[in-house]
Protein backbone atom coordinates (compact mmCIF):
# COMPACT_ATOMS: atom_id res chain seq x y z
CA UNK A 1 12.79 33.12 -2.37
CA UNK A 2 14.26 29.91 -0.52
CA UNK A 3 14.96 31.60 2.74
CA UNK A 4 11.26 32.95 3.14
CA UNK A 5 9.76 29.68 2.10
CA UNK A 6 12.27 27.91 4.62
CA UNK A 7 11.24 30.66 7.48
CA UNK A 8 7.67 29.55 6.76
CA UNK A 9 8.60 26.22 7.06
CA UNK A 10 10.51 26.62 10.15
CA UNK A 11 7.32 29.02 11.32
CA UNK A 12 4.70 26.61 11.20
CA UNK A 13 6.51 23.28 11.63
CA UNK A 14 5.29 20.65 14.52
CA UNK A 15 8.59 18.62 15.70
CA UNK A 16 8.11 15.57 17.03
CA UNK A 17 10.22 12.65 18.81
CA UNK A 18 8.07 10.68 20.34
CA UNK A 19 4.21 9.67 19.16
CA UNK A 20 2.82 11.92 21.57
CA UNK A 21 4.28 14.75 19.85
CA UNK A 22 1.74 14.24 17.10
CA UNK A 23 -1.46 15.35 18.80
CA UNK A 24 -1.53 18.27 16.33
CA UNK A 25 -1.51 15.58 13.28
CA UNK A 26 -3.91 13.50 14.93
CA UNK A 27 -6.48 15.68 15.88
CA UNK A 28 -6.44 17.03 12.50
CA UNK A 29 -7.29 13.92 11.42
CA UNK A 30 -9.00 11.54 13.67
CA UNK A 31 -12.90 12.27 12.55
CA UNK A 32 -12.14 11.31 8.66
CA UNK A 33 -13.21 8.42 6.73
CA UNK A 34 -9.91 7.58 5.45
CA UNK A 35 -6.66 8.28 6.41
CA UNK A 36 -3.80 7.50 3.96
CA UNK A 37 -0.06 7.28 4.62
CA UNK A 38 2.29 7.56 1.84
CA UNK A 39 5.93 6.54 1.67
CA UNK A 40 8.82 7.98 -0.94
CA UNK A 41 10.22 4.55 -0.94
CA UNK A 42 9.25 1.23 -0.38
CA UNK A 43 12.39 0.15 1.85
CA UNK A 44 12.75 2.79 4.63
CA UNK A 45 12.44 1.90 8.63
CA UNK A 46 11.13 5.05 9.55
CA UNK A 47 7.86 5.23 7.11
CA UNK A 48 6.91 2.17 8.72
CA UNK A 49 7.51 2.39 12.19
CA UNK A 50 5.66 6.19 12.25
CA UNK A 51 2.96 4.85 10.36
CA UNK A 52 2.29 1.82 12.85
CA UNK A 53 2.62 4.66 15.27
CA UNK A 54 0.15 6.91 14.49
CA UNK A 55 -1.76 3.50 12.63
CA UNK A 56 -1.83 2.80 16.43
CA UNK A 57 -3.16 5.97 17.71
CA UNK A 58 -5.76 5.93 14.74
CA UNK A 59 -7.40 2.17 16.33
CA UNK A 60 -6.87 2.71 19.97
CA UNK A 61 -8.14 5.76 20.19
CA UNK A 62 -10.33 6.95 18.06
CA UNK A 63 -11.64 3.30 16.06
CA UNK A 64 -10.46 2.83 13.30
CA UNK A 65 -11.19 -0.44 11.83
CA UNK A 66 -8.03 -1.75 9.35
CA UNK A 67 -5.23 -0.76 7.40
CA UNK A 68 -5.07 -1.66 3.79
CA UNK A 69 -1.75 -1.77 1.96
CA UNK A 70 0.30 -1.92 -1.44
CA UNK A 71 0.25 -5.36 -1.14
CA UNK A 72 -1.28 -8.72 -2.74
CA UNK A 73 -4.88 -9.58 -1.10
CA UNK A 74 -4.01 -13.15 -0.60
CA UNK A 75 -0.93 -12.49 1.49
CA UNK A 76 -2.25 -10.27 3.58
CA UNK A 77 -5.18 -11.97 4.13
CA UNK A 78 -3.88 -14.73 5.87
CA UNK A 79 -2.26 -11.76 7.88
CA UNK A 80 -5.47 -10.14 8.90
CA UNK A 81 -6.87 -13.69 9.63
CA UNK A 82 -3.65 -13.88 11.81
CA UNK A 83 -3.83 -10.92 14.06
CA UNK A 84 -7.98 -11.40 14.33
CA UNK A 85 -6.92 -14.70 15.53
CA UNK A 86 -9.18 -16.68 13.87
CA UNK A 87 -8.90 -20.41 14.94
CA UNK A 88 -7.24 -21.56 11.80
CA UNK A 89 -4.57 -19.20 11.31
CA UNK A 90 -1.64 -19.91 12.02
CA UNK A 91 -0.14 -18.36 15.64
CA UNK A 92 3.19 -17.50 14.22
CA UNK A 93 4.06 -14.00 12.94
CA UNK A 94 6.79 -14.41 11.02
CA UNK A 95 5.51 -17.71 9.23
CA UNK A 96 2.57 -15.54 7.83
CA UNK A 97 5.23 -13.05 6.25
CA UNK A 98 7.00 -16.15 4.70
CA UNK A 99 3.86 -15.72 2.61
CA UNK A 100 5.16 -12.80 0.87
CA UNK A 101 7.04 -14.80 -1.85
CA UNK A 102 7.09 -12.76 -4.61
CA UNK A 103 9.66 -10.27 -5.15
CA UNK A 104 9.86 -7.55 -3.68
CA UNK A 105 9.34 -9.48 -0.79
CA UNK A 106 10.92 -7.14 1.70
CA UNK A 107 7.82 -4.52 1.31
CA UNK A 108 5.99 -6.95 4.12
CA UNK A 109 8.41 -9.27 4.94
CA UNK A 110 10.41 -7.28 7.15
CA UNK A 111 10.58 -6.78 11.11
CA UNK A 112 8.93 -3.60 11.07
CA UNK A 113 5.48 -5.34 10.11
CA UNK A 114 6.25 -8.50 12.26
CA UNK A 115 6.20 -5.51 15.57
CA UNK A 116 3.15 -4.73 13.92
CA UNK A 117 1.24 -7.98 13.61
CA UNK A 118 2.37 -9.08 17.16
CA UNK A 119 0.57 -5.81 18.64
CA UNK A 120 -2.12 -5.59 16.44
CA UNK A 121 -2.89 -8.92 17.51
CA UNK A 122 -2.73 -8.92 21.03
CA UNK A 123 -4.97 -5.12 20.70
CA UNK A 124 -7.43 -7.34 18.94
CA UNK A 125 -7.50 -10.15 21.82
CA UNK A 126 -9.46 -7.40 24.17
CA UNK A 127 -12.40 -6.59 21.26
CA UNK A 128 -15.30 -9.13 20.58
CA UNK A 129 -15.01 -11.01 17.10
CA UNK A 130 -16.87 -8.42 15.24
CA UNK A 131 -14.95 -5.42 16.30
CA UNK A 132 -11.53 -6.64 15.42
CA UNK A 133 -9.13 -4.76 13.35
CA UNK A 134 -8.61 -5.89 9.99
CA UNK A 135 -5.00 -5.79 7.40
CA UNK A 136 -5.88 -6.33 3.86
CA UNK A 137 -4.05 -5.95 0.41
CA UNK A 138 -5.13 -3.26 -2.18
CA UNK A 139 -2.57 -4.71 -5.19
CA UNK A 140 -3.88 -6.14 -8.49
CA UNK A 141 -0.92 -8.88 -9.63
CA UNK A 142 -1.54 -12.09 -7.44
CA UNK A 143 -3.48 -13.51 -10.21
CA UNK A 144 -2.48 -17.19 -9.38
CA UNK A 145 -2.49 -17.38 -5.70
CA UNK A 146 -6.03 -15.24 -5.80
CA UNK A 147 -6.90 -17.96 -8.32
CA UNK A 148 -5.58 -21.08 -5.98
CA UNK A 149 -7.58 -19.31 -2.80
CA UNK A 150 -10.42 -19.26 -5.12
CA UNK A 151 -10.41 -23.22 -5.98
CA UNK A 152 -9.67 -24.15 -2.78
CA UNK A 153 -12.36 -22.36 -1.38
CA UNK A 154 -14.82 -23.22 -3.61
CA UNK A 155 -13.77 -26.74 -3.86
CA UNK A 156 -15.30 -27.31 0.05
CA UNK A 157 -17.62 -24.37 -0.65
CA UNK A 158 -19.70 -24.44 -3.99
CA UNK A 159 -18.66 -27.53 -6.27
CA UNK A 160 -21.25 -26.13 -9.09
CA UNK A 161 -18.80 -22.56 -9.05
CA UNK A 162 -15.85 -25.28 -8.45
CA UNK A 163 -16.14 -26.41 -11.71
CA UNK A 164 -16.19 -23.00 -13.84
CA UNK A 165 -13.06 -22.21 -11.66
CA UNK A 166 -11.27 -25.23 -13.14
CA UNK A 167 -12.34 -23.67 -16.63
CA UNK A 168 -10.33 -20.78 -15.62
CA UNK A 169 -7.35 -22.23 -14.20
CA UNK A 170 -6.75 -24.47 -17.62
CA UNK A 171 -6.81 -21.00 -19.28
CA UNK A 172 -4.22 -20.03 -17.33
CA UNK A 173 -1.90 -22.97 -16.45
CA UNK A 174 0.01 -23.37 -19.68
CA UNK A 175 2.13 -19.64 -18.37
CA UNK A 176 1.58 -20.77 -14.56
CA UNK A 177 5.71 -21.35 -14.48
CA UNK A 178 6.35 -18.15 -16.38
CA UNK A 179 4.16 -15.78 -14.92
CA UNK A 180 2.23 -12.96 -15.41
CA UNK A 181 4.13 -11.59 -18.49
CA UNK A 182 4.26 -14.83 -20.52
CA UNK A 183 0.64 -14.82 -20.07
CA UNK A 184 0.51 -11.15 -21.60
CA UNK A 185 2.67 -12.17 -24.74
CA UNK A 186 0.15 -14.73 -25.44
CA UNK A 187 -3.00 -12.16 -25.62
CA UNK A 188 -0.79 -10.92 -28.67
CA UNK A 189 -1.70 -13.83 -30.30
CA UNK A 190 -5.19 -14.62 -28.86
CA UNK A 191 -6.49 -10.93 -27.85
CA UNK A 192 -9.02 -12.10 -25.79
CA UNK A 193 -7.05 -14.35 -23.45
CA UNK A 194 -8.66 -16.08 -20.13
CA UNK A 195 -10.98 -12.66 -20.20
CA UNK A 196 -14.27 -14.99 -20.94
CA UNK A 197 -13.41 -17.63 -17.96
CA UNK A 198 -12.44 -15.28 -15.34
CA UNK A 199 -15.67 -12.95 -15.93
CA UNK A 200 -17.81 -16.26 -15.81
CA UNK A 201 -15.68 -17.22 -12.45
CA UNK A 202 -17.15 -13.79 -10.88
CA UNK A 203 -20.20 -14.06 -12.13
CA UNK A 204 -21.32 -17.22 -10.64
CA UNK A 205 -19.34 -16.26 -7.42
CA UNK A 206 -21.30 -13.43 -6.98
CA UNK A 207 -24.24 -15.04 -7.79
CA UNK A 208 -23.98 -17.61 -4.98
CA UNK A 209 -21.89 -15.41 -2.23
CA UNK A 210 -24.49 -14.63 0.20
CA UNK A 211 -25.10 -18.46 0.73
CA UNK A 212 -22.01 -18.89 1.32
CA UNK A 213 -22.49 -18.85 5.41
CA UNK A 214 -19.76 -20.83 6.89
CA UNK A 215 -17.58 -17.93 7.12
CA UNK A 216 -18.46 -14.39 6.27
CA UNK A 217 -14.99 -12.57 5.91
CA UNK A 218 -13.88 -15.90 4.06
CA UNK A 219 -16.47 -15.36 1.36
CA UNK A 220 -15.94 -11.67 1.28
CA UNK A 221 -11.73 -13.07 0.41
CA UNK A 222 -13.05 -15.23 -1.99
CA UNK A 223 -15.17 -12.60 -4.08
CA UNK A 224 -12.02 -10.14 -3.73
CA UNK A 225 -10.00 -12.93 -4.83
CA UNK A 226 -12.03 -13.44 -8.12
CA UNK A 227 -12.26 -9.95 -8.47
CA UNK A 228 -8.46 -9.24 -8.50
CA UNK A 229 -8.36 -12.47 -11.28
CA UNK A 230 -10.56 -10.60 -12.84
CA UNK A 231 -8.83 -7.37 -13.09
CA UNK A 232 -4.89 -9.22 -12.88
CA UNK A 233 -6.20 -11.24 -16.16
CA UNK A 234 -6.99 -7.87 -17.68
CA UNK A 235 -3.60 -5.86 -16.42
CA UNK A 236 -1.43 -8.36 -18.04
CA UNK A 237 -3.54 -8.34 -21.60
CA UNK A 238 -3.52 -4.31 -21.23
CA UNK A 239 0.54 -4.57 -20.87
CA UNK A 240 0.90 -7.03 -24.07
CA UNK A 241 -1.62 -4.49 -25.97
CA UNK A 242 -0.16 -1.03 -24.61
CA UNK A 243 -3.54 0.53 -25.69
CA UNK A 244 -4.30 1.69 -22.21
CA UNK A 245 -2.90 2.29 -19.17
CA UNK A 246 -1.78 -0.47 -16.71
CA UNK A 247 -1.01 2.43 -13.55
CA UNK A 248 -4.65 4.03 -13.94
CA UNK A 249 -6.15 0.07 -13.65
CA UNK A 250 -4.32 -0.97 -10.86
CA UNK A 251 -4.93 2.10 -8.91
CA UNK A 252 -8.85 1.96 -9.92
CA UNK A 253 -8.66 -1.73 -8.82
CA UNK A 254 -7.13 -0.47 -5.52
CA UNK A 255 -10.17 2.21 -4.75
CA UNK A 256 -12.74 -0.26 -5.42
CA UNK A 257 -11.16 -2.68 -3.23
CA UNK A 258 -11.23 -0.25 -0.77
CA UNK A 259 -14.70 0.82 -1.33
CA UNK A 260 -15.41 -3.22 -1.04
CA UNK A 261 -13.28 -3.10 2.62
CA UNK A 262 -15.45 0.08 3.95
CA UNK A 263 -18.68 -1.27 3.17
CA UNK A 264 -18.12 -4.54 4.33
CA UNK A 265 -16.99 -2.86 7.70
CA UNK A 266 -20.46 -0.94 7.70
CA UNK A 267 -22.15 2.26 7.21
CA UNK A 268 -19.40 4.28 8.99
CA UNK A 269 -16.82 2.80 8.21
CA UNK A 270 -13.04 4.23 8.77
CA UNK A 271 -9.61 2.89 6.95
CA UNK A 272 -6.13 3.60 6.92
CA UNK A 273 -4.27 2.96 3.55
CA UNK A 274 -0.55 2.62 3.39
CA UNK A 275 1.40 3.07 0.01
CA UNK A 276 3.83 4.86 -1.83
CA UNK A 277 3.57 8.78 -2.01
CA UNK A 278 2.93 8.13 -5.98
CA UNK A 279 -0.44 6.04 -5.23
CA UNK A 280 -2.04 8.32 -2.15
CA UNK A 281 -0.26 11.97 -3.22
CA UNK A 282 -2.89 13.27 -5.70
CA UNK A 283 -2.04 12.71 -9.07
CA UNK A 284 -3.68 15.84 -10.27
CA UNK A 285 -1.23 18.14 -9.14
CA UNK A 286 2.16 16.13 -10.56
CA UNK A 287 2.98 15.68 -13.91
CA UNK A 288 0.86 12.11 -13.90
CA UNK A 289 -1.92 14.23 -14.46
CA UNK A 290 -0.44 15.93 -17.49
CA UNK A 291 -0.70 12.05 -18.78
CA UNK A 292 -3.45 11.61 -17.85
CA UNK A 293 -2.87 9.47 -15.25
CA UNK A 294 -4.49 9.41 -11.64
CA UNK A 295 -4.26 7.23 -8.69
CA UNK A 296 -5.76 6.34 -5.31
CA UNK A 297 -5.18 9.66 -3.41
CA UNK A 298 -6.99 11.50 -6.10
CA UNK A 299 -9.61 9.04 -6.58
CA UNK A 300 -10.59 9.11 -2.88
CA UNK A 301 -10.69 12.86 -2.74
CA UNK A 302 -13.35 12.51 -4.94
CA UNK A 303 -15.40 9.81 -4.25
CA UNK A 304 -15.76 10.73 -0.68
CA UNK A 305 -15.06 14.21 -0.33
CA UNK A 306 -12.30 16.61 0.43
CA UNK A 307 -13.33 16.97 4.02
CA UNK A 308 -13.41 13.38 4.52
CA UNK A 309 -10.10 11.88 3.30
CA UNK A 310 -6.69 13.36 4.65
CA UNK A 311 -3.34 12.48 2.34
CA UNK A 312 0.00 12.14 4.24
CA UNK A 313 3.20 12.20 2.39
CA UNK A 314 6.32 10.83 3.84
CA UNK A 315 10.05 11.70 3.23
CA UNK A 316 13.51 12.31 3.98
CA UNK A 317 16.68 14.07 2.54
CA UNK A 318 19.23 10.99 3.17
CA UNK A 319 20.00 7.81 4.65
CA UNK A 320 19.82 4.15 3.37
CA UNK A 321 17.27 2.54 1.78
CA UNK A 322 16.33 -1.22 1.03
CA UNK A 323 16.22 -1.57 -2.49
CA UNK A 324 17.21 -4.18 -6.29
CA UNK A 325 19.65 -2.50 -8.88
CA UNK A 326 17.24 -4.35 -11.41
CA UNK A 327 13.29 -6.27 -10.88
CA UNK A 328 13.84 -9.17 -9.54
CA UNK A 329 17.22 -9.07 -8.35
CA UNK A 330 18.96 -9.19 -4.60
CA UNK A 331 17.68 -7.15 -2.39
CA UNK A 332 20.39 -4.73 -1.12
CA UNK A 333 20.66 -2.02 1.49
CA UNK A 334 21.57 0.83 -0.87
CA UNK A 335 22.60 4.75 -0.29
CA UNK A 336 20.19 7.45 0.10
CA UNK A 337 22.00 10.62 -1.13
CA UNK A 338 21.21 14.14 -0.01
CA UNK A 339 18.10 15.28 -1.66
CA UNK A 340 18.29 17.43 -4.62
CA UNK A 341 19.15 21.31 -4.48
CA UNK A 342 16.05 23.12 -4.21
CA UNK A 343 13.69 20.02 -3.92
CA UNK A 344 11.05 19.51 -1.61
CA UNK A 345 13.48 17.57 0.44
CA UNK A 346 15.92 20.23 0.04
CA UNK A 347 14.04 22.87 1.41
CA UNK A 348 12.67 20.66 4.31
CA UNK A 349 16.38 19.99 5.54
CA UNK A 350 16.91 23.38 5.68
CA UNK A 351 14.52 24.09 7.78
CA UNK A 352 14.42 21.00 10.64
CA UNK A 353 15.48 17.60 11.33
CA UNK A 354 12.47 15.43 12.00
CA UNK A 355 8.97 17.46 11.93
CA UNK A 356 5.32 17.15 10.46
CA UNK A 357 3.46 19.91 9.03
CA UNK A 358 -0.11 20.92 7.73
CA UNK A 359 -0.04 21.99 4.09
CA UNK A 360 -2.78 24.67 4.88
CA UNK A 361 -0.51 26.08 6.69
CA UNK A 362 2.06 26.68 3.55
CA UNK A 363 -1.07 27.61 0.51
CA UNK A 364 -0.41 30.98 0.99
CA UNK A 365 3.25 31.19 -0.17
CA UNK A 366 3.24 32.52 -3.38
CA UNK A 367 6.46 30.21 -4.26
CA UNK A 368 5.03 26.96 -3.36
CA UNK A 369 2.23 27.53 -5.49
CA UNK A 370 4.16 25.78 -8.29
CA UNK A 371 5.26 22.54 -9.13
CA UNK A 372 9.02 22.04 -7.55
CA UNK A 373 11.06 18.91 -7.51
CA UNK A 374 9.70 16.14 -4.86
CA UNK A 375 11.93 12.46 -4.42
CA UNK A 376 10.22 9.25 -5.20
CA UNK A 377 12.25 6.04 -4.92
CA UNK A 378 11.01 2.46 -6.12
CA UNK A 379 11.75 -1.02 -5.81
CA UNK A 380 14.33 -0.47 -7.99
CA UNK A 381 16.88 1.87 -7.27
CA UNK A 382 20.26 3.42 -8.56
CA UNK A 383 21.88 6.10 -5.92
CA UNK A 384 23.76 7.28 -8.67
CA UNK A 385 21.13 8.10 -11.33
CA UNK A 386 18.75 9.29 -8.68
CA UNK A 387 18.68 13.13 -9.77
CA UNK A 388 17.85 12.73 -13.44
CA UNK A 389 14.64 9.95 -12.91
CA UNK A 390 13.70 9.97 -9.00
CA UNK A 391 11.51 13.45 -8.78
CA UNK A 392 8.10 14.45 -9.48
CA UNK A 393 7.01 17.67 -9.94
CA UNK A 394 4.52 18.36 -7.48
CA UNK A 395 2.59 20.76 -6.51
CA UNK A 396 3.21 19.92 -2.84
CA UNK A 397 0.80 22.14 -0.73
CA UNK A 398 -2.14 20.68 -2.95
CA UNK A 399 -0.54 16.99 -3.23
CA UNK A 400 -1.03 15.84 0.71
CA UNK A 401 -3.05 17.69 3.21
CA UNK A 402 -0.04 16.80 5.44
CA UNK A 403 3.62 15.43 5.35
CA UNK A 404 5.85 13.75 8.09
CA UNK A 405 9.66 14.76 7.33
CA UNK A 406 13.03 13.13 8.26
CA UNK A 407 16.01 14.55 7.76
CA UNK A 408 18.03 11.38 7.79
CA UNK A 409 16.42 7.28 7.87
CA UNK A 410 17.26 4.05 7.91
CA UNK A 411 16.86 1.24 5.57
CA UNK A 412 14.13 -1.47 6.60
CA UNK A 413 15.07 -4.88 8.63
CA UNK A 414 13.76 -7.18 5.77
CA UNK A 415 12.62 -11.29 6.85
CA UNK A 416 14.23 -13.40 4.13
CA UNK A 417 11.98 -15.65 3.47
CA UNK A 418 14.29 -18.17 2.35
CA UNK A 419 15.84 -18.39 5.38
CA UNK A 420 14.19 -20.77 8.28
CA UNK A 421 16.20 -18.77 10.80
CA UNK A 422 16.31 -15.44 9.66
CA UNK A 423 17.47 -13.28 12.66
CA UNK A 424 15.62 -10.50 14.89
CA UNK A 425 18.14 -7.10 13.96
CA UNK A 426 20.06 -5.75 17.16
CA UNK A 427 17.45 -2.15 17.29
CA UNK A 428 14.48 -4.78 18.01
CA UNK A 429 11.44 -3.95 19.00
CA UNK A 430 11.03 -0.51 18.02
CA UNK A 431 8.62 0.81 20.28
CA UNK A 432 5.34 0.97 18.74
């Protein structure tokens, strides 16, 4: 069984070295609405840079207009007001990433993104104000810095909608020091938490948006912003309660933000999404479903069609990987051990080094028309436990619509951000 399924592989594989070795991917591709580009870890050079790459390809070619990542919307905000170079934004790539403050701050802190900043900027010096290419968070937990962008916003702004956001904000800043959790605890005590303030915030925000005329992606941020309050307020009271899923509202927050970004950039609209392979990989066909879980992948397959939304999955069978032993702790560049016998990965090695392939081209194998074993690493990581807790089975050929494979990749070049002069790594710049 594994040696026909690897001859297949090996069959209809597309190698590539160099991005012009993915015209096969990207004409496959290039006339859909959305394009998303997973990752089986969260702290691995070569997801990155390839994305950018074919990211790149995407804009320049065939106009795209943004990217939209696993990532807080207030953060990268000030990024996509960065490489639009808007006249208040600060000029400096890598003091935008020192924006990234919350752990794990590597995910966007890194080198990899500051390449990616510097060209998307100077790409978006040649295209009139309206045309430029946009970076924007899809993540749910920056409920205090969406709130602060709120207030200060509305404090110049809307002084009537500046008051109600005060309302909110004394809600909240008793657990400002302790975060997001302390504030869940509380709901045990007082179910309804901030819930009442934060709806009223949105309300009255929405209410008054469209005069809001000094700046219109500013008050687009600032309704986003009091939307993620919103839904933040409502993730941490969930996670106190444990009635409901926390993973199914985040990743229904995430495909309404990006419904928000594609109307805002018009009637036909086109985005690129980059997360992990367990937010854009459709749910359906892993055991999330069985759970009853779904995510972003799956949710855009069906809101705007099949036809229209292509899912790329991204992995590799070893290397090193940028990763905590435990949340919140030191980042650390940690081993990636050979993928498990008879995984995804597994299979993939055995049949090339560094290829991508089209999973129409592998539905008619009989053997992959089960669930097998498929690596997914997180922010938190342990090398040595990794075969009992790091694989999802997937039904692979109905999970993506393609998938970029590496046999062996590098750990990220993280920024710390509490480092003034944190240094440029030796393999700088990368060659978008």
């Amino acid at each position: 069984m594994k040696n026909s399924v690897i001859a297949t592989l090996q069959e209809n594989k597309n190698d590539f070295k160099e991005k012009e070795d993915l015209k096969a991917l990207i004409d496959s591709i290039k006339d859909k609405r959305i394009v998303m580009m997973g990752e089986a870890s969260h702290g691995t050079h070569d997801y990155y840079n390839w994305r950018a790459k074919i990211s790149k390809l995407l804009m320049e070619e065939h106009g795209f207009d943004f990217v939209a990542v696993e990532g807080d919307w207030p953060a990268c905000y000030e990024l996509n007001r960065h490489v639009k170079n808007y006249e208040d934004a600060s000029e400096e790539t890598k003091s935008v990433l020192r924006e990234f403050k919350r752990w794990p701050s590597w995910m966007w802190a890194n080198w990899e993104v500051h390449e990616w900043m510097q060209w998307l900027r100077e790409f978006n010096k040649e295209l009139p104000s309206g045309k430029r290419k946009g970076f924007y968070g899809l993540d749910v937990y920056s409920l205090w810095e969406s709130l602060d962008a709120v207030m200060e916003y509305l404090k110049k702004e809307d002084p009537s909608a500046f008051e109600t956001a005060k309302t909110a904000m004394r809600c909240f800043e008793p657990h400002r020091d302790e975060g997001g959790q302390t504030y869940a605890l509380s709901t045990r005590l007082v179910p309804e938490g901030c819930s009442r303030e934060v709806s009223q915030l949105l309300s009255e925000i929405r209410k008054n948006v469209s005069n809001y005329n000094s700046d219109r992606e500013h008050a687009f941020s600032t309704e986003q912003n009091a939307v993620v309050t919103k839904n933040a307020e409502k993730y941490y009271r969930i996670m106190a309660s444990g009635d409901e899923s926390t993973w199914n509202l985040r990743d229904r927050h995430m495909m309404d933000t990006l419904n928000r970004l594609m109307k805002f950039h018009g009637e036909n609209a086109t985005g690129i999404v980059w997360a992990h392979n367990t937010h854009i990989g459709d749910a359906s066909y892993t055991d999330m479903g069985d759970q009853g879980l779904y995510n972003i992948g799956e949710l855009g397959r069906e809101e705007y069609g099949k036809d229209k939304v292509s899912l790329i999955g991204f992995g590799s069978y070893r290397g090193s990987v940028l990763a905590g032993n435990s949340w919140g702790s030191e980042v650390q560049e940690m081993k990636l051990p050979e993928g498990r016998e008879d995984s995804w990965e597994d299979l993939c090695h055995r049949a090339g080094d560094q290829f991508h392939i089209h999973m129409e081209d592998l539905r008619h194998i009989p053997e992959l028309q089960k669930r097998i074993p498929h690596r997914a690493v997180g922010v938190v990581y342990n090398p040595n436990h990794e075969r009992f807790g790091n694989y999802v089975p997937t039904l692979i050929t109905k999970r993506y619509d393609h998938f970029l494979f590496f046999d062996k990749t590098k750990a990220l070049n993280h920024i710390d951000v509490s480092v003034e002069d944190s240094k440029l790594p030796e393999t700088y710049p990368y060659g978008l």
